[in-house]
Protein backbone atom coordinates (compact mmCIF):
# COMPACT_ATOMS: atom_id res chain seq x y z
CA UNK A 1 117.33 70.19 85.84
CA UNK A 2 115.02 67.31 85.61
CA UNK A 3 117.90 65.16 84.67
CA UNK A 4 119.91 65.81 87.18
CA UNK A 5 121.97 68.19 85.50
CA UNK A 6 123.18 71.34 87.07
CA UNK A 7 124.34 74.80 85.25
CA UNK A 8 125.35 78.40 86.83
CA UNK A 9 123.01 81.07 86.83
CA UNK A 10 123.15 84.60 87.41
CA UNK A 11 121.08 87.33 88.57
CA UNK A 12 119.79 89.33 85.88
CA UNK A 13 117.46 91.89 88.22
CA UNK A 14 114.76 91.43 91.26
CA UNK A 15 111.60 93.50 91.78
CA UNK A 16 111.03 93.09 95.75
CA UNK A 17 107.97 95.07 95.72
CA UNK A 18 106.54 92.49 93.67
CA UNK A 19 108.43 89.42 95.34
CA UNK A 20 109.95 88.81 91.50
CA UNK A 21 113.29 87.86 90.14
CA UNK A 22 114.63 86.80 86.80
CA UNK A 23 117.56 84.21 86.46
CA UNK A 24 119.66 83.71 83.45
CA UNK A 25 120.97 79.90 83.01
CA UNK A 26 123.86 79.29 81.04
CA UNK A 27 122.65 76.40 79.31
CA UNK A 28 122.59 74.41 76.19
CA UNK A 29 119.05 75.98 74.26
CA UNK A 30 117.82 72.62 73.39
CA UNK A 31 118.00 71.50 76.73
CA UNK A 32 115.38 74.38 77.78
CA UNK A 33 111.55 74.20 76.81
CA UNK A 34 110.15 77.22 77.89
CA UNK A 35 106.22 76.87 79.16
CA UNK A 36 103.63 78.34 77.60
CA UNK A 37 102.31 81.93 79.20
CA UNK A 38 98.84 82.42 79.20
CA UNK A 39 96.68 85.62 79.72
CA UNK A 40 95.25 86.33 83.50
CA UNK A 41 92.82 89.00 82.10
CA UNK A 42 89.87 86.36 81.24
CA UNK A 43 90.39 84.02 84.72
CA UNK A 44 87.11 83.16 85.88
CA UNK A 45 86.06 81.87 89.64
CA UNK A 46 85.96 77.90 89.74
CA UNK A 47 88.45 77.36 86.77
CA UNK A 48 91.00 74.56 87.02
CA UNK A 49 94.35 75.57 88.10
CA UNK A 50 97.46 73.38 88.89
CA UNK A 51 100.50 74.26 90.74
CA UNK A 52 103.77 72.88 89.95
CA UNK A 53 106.64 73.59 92.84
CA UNK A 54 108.97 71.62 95.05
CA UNK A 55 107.20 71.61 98.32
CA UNK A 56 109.30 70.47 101.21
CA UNK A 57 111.89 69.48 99.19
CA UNK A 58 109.79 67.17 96.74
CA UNK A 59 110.76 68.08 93.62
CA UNK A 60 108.42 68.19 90.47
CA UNK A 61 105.39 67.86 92.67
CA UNK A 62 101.95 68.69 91.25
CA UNK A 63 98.86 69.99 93.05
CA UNK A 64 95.42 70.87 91.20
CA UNK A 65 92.90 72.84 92.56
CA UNK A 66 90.49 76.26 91.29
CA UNK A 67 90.86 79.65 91.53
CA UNK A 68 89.21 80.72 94.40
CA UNK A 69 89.26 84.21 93.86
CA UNK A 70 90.29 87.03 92.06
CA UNK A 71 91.75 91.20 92.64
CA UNK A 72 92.97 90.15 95.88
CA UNK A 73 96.04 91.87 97.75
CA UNK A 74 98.70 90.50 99.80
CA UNK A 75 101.73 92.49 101.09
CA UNK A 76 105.06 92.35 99.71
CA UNK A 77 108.15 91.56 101.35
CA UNK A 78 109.05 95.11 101.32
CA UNK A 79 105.31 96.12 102.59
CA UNK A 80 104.21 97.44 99.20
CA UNK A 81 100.65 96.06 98.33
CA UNK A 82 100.66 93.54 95.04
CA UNK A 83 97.04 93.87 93.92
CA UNK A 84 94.98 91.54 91.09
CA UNK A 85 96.83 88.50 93.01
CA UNK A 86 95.08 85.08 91.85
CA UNK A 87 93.65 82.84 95.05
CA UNK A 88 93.58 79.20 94.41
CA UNK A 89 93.05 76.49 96.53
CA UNK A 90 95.78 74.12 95.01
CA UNK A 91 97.94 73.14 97.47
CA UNK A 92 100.88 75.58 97.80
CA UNK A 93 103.22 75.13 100.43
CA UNK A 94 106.42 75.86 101.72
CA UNK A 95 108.92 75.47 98.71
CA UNK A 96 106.34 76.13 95.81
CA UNK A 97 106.74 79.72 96.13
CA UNK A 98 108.36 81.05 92.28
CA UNK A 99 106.13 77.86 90.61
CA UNK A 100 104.11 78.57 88.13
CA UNK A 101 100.40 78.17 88.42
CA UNK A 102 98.53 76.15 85.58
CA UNK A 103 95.19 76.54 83.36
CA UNK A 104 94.17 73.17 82.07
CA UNK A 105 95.93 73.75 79.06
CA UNK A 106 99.85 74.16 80.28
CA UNK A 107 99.58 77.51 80.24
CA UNK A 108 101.27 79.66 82.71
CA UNK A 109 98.33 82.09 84.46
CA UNK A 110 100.38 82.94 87.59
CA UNK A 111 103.63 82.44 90.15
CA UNK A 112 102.69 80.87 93.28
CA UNK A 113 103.76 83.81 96.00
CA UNK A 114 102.37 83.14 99.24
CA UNK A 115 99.80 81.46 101.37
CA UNK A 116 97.45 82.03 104.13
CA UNK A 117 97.67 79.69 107.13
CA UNK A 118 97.80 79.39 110.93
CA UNK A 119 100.22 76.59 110.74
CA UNK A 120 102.58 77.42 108.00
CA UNK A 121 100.86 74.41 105.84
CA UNK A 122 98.31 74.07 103.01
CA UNK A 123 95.06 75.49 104.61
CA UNK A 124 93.68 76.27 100.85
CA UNK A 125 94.21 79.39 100.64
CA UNK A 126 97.19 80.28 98.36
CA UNK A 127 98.10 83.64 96.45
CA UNK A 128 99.92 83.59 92.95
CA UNK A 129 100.78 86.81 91.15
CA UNK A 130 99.14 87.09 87.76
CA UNK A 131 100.82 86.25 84.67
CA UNK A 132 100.07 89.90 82.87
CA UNK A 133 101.55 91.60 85.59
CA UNK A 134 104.55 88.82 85.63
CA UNK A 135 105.49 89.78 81.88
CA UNK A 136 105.65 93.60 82.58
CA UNK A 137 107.52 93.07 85.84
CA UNK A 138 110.11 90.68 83.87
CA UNK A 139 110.13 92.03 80.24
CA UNK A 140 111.38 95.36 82.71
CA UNK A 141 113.77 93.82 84.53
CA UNK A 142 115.19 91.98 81.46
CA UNK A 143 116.11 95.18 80.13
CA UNK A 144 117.10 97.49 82.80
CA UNK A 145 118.17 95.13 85.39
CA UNK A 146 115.51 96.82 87.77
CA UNK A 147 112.06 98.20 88.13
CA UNK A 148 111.84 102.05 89.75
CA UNK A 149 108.80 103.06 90.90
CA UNK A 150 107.88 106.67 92.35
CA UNK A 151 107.93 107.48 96.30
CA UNK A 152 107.17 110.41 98.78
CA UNK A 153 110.58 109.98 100.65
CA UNK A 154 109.29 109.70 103.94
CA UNK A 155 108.94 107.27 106.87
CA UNK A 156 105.53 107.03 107.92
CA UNK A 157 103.84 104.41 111.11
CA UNK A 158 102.27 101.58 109.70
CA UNK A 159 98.13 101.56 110.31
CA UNK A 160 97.82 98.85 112.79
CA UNK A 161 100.01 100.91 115.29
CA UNK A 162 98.63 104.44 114.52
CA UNK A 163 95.27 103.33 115.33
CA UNK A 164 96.73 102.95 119.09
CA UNK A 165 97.77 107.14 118.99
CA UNK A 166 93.82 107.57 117.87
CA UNK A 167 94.36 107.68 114.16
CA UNK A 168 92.03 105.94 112.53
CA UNK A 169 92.75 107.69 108.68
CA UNK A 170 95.59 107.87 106.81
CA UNK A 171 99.28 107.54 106.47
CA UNK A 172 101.13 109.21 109.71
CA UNK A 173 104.29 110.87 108.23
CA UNK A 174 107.40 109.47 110.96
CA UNK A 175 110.37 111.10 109.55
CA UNK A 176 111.06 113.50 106.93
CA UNK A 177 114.40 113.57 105.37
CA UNK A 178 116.45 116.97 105.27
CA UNK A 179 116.62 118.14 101.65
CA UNK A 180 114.61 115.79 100.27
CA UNK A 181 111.37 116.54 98.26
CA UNK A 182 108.99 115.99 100.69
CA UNK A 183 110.75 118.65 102.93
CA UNK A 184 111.07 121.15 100.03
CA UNK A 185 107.31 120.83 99.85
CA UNK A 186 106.78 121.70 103.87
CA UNK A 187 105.77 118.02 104.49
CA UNK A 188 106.43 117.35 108.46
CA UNK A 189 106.93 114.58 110.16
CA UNK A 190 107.02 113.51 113.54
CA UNK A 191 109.01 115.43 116.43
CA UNK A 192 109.82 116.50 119.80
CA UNK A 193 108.58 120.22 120.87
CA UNK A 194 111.67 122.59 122.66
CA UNK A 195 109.50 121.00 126.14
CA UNK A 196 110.08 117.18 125.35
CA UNK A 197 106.50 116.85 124.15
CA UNK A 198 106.35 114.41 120.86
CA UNK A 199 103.96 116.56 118.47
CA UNK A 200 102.77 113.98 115.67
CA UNK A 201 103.55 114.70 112.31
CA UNK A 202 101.40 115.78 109.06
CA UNK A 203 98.88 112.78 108.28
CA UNK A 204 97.91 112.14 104.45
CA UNK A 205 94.96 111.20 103.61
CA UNK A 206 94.62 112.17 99.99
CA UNK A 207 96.99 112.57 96.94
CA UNK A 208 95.25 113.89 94.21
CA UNK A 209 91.80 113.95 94.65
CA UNK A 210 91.83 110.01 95.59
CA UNK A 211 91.19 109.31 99.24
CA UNK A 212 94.19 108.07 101.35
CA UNK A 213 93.10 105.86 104.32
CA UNK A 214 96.09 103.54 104.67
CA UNK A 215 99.42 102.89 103.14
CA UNK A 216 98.20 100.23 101.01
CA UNK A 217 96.03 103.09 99.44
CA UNK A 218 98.62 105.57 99.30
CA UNK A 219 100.81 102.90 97.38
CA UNK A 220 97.72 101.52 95.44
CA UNK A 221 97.68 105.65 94.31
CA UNK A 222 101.37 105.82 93.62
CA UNK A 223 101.88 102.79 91.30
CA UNK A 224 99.67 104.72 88.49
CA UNK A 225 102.59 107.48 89.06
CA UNK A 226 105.88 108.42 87.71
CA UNK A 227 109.32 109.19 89.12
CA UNK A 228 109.24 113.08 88.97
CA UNK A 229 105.96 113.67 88.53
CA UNK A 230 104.44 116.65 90.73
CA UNK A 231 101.38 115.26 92.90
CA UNK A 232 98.94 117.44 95.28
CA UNK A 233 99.16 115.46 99.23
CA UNK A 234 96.37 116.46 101.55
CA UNK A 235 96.77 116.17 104.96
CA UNK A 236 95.85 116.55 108.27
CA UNK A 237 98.28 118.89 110.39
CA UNK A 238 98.54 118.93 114.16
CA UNK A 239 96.37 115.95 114.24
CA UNK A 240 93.31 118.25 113.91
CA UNK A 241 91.01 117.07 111.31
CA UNK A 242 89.49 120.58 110.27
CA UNK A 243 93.34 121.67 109.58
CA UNK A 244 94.17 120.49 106.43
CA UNK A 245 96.77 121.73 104.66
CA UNK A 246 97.60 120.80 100.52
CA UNK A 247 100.76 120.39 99.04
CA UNK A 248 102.45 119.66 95.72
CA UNK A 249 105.41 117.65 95.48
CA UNK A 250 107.86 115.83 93.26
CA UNK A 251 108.13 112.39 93.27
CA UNK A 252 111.51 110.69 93.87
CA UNK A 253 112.42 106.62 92.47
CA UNK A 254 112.74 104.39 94.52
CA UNK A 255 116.13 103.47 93.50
């Protein structure tokens, strides 16, 4: 604490997909004074914003800067897009990360997440998840100890590397777990033939009507789902583009 004061915590839940977790501190109440949370739905380009974090080990260290930008996306730790992210040019760097990020009122618009630099340092461009998308992720996690979001079930090869095999749209399915819901819907992945040939899997590149080009759009397209929902995947089959095959499938949770 800022007195020097230390109390246990514990874990009440994490969201990795959003890079989130919420502590509970066995403290006394009066010794807590809860900041105030804003609203990230009326941000505007060139507002103040401050940063509050312990950067390199300097505690209670302030930054102030503007927000640079708004609806951008970063990648998760567990490779899941985080879209609406905040970009500010307050300095955030190593050890900030969980801070909050300021309006010039106190109030909290946003966590400081990540940053975008060569070096590792500051370059002025820094990423903090917005505050409305904060309280949903936390109020969540508060109450069920987790947040469960809807998946395919499958493996797939991330863009940067399928573009080597040639494909230059959508998601390239890898593996496809036996008796899972993608394979009760015919979904193939990637395999060796009976001659030792590798014959590439199905390739999606739409689920329901919306256009699938990567896997940050096929997650971008799954968030607005549910676990157990039935969706319609497109895809391309035998890496021919004028076979393509649609089917429906059930959506499992991710935990």
């Amino acid at each position: 604490m800022a007195d020097g004061k230390t109390y246990p915590a514990r874990l009440v839940g994490y969201d990795a997909d959003k890079d989130v977790a919420v502590l509970k501190i066995d403290a006394p109440s009066e010794t807590l004074h809860p900041v105030v949370l804003g609203s990230s739905a009326g941000l505007r380009v060139g507002q103040r914003a401050y940063a509050i974090g312990n950067p390199f080990g300097l505690n209670e260290t302030m930054t102030q800067g503007i927000i640079s930008g708004l609806g951008r996306e970063i990648r998760s730790p567990t490779g899941r897009p985080i879209n609406n992210v905040l970009q500010t040019d307050s300095a955030i760097n190593p050890g900030n990360s969980g801070g909050p990020l300021l309006d010039s009122q106190g109030r909290v618009i946003g966590m400081t997440t990540a940053i975008y630099s060569p070096s590792g340092a500051s370059a002025g461009v820094g990423f903090a998840i917005p505050i409305d998308t904060l309280k949903t992720v936390v109020n969540t996690l508060i109450k069920y100890g987790k947040v469960t979001r809807p998946m395919i079930g499958i493996s797939y090869l991330e863009s940067s590397q399928a573009q080597i095999l040639g494909i230059h749209e959508g998601v390239l399915v890898l593996d496809v777990p036996a008796g899972s819901e993608a394979a009760k819907a015919g979904l193939r992945g990637t395999h060796r033939s009976a001659f030792g040939q590798m014959e590439l899997g199905d390739i999606i590149v739409g689920l329901d009507g919306v256009p699938v080009r990567n896997e940050a759009d096929l997650f971008k397209v799954l968030e607005e789902k549910r676990p157990g929902q039935i969706v319609t995947l497109e895809v391309i089959r035998g890496n021919d583009p004028t076979n393509r095959v649609k089917l429906q499938i059930k959506l499992s949770s991710s935990q």
